[in-house]
C-alpha atoms as a PDB file:
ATOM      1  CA  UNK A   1     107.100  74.995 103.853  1.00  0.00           C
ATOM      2  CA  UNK A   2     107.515  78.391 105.668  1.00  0.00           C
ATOM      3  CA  UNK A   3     110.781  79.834 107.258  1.00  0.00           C
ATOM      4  CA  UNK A   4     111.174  82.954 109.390  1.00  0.00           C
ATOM      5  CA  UNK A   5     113.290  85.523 108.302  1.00  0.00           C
ATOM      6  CA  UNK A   6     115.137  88.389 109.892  1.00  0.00           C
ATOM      7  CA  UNK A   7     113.116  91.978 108.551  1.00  0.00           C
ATOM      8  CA  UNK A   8     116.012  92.742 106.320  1.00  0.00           C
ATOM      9  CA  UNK A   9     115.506  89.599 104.368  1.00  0.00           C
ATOM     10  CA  UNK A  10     112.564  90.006 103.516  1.00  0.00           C
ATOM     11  CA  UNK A  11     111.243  90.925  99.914  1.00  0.00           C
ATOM     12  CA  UNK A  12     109.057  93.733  99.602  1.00  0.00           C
ATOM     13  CA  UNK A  13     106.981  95.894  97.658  1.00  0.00           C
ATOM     14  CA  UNK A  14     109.465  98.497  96.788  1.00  0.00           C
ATOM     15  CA  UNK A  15     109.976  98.790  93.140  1.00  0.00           C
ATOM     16  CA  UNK A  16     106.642  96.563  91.845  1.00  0.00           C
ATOM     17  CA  UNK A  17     104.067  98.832  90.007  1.00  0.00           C
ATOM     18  CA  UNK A  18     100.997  97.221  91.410  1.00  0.00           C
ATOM     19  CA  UNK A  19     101.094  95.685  95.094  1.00  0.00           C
ATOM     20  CA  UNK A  20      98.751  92.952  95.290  1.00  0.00           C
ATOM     21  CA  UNK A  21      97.747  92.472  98.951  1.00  0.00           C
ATOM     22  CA  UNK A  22      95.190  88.946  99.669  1.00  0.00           C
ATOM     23  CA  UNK A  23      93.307  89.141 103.382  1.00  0.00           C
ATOM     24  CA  UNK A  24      91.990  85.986 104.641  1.00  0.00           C
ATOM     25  CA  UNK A  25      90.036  84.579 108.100  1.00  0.00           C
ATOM     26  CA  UNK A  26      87.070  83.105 109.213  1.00  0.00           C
ATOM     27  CA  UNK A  27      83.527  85.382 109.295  1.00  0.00           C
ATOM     28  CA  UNK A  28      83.443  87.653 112.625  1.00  0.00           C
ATOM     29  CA  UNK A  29      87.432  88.344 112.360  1.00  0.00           C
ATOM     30  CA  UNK A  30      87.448  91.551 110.646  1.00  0.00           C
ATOM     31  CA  UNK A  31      89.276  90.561 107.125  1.00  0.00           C
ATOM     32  CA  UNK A  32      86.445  93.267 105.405  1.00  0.00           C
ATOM     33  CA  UNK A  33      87.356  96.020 107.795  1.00  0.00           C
ATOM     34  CA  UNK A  34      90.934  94.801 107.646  1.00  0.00           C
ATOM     35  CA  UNK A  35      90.550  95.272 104.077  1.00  0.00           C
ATOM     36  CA  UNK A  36      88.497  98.899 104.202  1.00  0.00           C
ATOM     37  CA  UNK A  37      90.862 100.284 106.175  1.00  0.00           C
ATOM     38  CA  UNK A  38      93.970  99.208 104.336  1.00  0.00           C
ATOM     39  CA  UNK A  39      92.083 100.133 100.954  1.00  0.00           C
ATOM     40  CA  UNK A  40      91.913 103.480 102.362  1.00  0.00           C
ATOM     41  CA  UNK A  41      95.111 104.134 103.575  1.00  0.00           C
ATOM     42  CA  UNK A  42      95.988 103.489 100.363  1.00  0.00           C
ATOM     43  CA  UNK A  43      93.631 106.094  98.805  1.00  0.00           C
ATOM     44  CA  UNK A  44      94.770 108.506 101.322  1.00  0.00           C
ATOM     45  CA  UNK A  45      98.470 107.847  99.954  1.00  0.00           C
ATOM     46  CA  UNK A  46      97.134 109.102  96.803  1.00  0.00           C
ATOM     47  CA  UNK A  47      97.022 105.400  94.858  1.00  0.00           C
ATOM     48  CA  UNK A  48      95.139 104.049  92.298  1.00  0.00           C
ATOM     49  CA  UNK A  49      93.283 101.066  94.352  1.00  0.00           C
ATOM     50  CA  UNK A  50      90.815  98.363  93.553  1.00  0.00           C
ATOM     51  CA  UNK A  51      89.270  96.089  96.216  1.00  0.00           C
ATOM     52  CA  UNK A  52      87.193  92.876  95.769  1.00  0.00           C
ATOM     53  CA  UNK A  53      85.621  90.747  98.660  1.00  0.00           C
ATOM     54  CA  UNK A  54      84.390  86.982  98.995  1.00  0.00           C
ATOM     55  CA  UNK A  55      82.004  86.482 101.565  1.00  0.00           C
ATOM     56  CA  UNK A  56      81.466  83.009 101.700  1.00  0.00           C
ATOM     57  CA  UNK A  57      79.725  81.730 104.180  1.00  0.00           C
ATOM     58  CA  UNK A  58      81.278  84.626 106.426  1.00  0.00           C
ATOM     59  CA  UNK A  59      78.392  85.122 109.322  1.00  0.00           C
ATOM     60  CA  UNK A  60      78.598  81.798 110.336  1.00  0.00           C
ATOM     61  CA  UNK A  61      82.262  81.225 110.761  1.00  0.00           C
ATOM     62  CA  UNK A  62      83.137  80.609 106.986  1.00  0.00           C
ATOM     63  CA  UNK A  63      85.744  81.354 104.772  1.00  0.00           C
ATOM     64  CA  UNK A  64      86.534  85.166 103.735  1.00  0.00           C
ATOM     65  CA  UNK A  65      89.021  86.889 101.574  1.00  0.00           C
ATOM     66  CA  UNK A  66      89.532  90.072 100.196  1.00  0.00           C
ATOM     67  CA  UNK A  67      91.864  91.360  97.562  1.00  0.00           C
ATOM     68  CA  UNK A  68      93.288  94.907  97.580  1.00  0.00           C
ATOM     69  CA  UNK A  69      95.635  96.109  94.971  1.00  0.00           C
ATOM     70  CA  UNK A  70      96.895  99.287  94.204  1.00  0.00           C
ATOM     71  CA  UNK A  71      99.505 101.563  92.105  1.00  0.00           C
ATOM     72  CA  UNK A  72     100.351 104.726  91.313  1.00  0.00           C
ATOM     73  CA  UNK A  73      98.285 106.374  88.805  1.00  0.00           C
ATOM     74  CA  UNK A  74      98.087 106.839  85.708  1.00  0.00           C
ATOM     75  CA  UNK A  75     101.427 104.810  85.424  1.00  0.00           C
ATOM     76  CA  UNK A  76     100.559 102.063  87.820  1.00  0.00           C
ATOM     77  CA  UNK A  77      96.449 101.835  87.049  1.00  0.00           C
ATOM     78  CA  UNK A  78      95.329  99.004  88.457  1.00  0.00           C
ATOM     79  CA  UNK A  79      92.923  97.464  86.092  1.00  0.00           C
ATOM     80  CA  UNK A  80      90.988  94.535  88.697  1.00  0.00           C
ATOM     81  CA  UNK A  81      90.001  94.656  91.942  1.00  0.00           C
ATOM     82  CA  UNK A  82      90.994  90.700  91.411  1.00  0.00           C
ATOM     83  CA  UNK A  83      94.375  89.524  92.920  1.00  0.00           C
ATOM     84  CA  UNK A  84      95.264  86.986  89.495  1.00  0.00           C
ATOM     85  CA  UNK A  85      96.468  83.508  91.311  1.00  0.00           C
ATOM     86  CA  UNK A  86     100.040  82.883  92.478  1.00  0.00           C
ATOM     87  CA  UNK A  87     100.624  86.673  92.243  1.00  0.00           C
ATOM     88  CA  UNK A  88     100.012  87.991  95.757  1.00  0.00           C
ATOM     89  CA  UNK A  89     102.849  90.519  96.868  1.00  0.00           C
ATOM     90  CA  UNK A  90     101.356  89.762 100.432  1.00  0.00           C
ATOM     91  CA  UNK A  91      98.973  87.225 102.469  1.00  0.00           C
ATOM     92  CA  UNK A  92      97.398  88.491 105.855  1.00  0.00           C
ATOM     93  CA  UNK A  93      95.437  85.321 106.782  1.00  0.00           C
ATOM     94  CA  UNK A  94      93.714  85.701 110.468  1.00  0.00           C
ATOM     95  CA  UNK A  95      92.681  82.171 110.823  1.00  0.00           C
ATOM     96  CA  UNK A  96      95.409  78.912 111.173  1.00  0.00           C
ATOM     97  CA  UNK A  97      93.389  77.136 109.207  1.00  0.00           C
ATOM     98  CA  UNK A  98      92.949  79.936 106.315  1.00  0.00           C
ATOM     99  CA  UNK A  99      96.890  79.708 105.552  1.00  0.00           C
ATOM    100  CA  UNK A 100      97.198  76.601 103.449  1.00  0.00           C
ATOM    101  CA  UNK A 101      93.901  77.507 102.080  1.00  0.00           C
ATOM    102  CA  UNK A 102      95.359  80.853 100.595  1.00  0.00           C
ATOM    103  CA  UNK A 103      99.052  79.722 100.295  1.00  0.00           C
ATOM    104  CA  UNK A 104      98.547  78.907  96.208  1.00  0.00           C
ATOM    105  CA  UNK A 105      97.433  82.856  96.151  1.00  0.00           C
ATOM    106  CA  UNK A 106     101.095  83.917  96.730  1.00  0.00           C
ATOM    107  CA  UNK A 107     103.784  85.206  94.334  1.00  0.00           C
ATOM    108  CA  UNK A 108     107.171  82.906  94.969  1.00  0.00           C
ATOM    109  CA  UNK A 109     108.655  85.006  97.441  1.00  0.00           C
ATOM    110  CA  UNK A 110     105.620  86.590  98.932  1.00  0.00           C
ATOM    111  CA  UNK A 111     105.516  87.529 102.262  1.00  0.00           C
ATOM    112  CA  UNK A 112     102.993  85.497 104.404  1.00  0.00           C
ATOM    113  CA  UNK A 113     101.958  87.318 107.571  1.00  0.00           C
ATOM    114  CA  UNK A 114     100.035  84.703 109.632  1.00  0.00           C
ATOM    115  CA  UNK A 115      98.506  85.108 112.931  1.00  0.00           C
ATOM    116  CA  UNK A 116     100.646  83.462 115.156  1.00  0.00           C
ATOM    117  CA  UNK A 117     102.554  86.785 114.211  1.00  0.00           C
ATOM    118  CA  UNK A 118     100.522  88.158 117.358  1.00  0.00           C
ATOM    119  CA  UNK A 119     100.318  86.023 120.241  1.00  0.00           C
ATOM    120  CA  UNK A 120      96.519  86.524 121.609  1.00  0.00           C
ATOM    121  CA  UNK A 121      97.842  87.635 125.086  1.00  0.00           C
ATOM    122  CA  UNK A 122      99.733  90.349 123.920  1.00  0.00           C
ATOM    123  CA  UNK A 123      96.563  92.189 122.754  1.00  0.00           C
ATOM    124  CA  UNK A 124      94.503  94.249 124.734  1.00  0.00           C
ATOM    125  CA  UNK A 125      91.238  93.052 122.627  1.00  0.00           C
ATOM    126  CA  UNK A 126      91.692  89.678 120.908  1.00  0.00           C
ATOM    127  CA  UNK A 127      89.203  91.039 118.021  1.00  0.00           C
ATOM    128  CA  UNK A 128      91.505  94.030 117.134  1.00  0.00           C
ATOM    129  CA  UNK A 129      94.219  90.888 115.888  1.00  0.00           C
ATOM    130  CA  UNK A 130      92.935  92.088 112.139  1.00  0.00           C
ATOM    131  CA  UNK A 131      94.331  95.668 112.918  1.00  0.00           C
ATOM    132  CA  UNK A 132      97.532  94.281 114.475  1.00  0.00           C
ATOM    133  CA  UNK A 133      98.421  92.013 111.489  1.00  0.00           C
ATOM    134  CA  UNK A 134      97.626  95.191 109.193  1.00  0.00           C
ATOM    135  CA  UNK A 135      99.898  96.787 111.572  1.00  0.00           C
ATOM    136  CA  UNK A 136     102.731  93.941 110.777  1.00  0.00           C
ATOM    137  CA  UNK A 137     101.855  94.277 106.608  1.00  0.00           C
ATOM    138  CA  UNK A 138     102.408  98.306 106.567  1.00  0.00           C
ATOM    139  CA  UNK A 139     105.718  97.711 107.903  1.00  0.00           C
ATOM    140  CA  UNK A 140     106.536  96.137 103.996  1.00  0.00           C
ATOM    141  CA  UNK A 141     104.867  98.805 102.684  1.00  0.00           C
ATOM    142  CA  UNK A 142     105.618 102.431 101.370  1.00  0.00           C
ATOM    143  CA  UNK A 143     102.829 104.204 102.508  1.00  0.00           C
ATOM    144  CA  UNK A 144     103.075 106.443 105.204  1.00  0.00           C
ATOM    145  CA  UNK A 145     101.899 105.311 109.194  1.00  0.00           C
ATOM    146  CA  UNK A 146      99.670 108.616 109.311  1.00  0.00           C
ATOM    147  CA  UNK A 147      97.321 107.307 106.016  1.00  0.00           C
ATOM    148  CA  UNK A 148      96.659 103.994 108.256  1.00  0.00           C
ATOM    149  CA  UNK A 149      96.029 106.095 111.288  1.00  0.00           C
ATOM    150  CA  UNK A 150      93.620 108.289 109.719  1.00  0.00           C
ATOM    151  CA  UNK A 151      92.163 105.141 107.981  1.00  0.00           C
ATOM    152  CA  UNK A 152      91.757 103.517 111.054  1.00  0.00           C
ATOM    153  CA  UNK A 153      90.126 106.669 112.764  1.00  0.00           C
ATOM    154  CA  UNK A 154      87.419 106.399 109.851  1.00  0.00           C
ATOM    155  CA  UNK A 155      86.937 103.245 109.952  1.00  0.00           C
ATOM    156  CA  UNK A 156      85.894 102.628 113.855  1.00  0.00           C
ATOM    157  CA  UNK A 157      84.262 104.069 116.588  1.00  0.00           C
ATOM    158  CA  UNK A 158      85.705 106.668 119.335  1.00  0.00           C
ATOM    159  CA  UNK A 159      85.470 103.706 122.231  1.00  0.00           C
ATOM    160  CA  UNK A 160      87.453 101.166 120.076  1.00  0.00           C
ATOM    161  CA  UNK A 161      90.320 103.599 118.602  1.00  0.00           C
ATOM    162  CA  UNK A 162      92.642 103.259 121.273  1.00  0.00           C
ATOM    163  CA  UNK A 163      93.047  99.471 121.358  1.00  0.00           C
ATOM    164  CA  UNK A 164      93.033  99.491 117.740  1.00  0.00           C
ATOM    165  CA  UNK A 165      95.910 101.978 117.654  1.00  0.00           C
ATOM    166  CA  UNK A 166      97.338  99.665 120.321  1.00  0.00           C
ATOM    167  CA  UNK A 167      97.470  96.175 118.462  1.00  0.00           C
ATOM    168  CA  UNK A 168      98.550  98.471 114.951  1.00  0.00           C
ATOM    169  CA  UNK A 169     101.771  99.123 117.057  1.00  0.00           C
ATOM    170  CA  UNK A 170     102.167  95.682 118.124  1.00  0.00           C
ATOM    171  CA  UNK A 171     102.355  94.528 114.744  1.00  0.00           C
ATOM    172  CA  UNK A 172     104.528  96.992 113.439  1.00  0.00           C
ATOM    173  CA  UNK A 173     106.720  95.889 116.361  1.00  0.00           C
ATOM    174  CA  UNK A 174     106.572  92.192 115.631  1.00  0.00           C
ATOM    175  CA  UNK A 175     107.096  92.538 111.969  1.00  0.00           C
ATOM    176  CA  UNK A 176     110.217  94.409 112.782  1.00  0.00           C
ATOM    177  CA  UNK A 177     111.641  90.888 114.529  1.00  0.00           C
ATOM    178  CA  UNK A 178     110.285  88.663 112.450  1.00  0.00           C
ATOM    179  CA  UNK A 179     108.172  87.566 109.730  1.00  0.00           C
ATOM    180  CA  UNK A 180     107.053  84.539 107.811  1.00  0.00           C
ATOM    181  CA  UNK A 181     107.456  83.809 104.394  1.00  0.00           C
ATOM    182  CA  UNK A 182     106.994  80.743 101.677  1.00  0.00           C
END
């Protein structure tokens, strides 16, 4: 069963030597572009990162999740682009019915961040809810807001930056009240 927790009491990445990071939805939500642009942040941070995808039966509504995991190298290599079960640092699902799915993927004390995170009316664009929960992640993470912002820049289109930068805030702002975890 999940519990909220206050930000402070929250585990997080600080101090592990790979960060293992699981994204799962539903095809059409963005968990690939989720993934892309958190991938790259990561690269812009100057980390070792790997990055596998499962498509599923993503363009008609299906399952899809992508594992990103990255260190500092050459100390931290990461070896697989392969999250190994029950050892996810993290879980971003964007679908309610992706979270039980995915649950078994978690580390004991991993931080779940599920989309009721970001109530649908709060966002200016319901399809930037991807961006927002990456948004509520980099809050747990140690790399710096500018390598997401230039990794979101890259990774969409002039006309949709705004909205995107927008729902990122969001979740940085909702992560800082609250947070689910297993």
């Amino acid at each position: 069963m999940s519990a909220t927790y206050p930000k402070g009491a929250i585990p997080s990445a600080a101090g592990r030597s790979v960060v293992n990071v699981v994204l799962a939805g539903l095809g059409g939500q963005g968990v690939i572009k989720a993934s892309d642009i958190l991938a790259d942040a990561a690269l812009r941070a100057g980390l070792d990162v790997k990055k596998s995808e499962i498509h599923g039966m993503s363009q008609r509504g299906g399952s899809v999740t992508s594992d990103v995991r990255f260190g500092r190298a050459p100390a931290d290599r990461v070896g697989s682009p392969m999250v190994p079960a029950g050892e996810a640092d993290f879980l971003v699902v964007l679908a309610p019915s992706e979270v039980e799915v995915n649950r078994a993927t978690m580390r004991p004390g991993g931080v779940l961040i599920a989309p009721e995170l970001v109530p649908e009316g709060e966002l200016a664009n319901k399809r930037s809810l991807n961006v927002a929960l990456l948004g509520a992640l980099s809050t747990y993470l140690e790399l710096p807001r500018e390598a997401f912002m230039e990794a979101l820049a890259a990774a969409l289109p002039e006309k949709l930056r705004g909205v995107n930068e927008q729902a990122f805030e969001l979740g940085r702002k909702l992560a800082a009240e609250h947070v689910t975890i297993s």
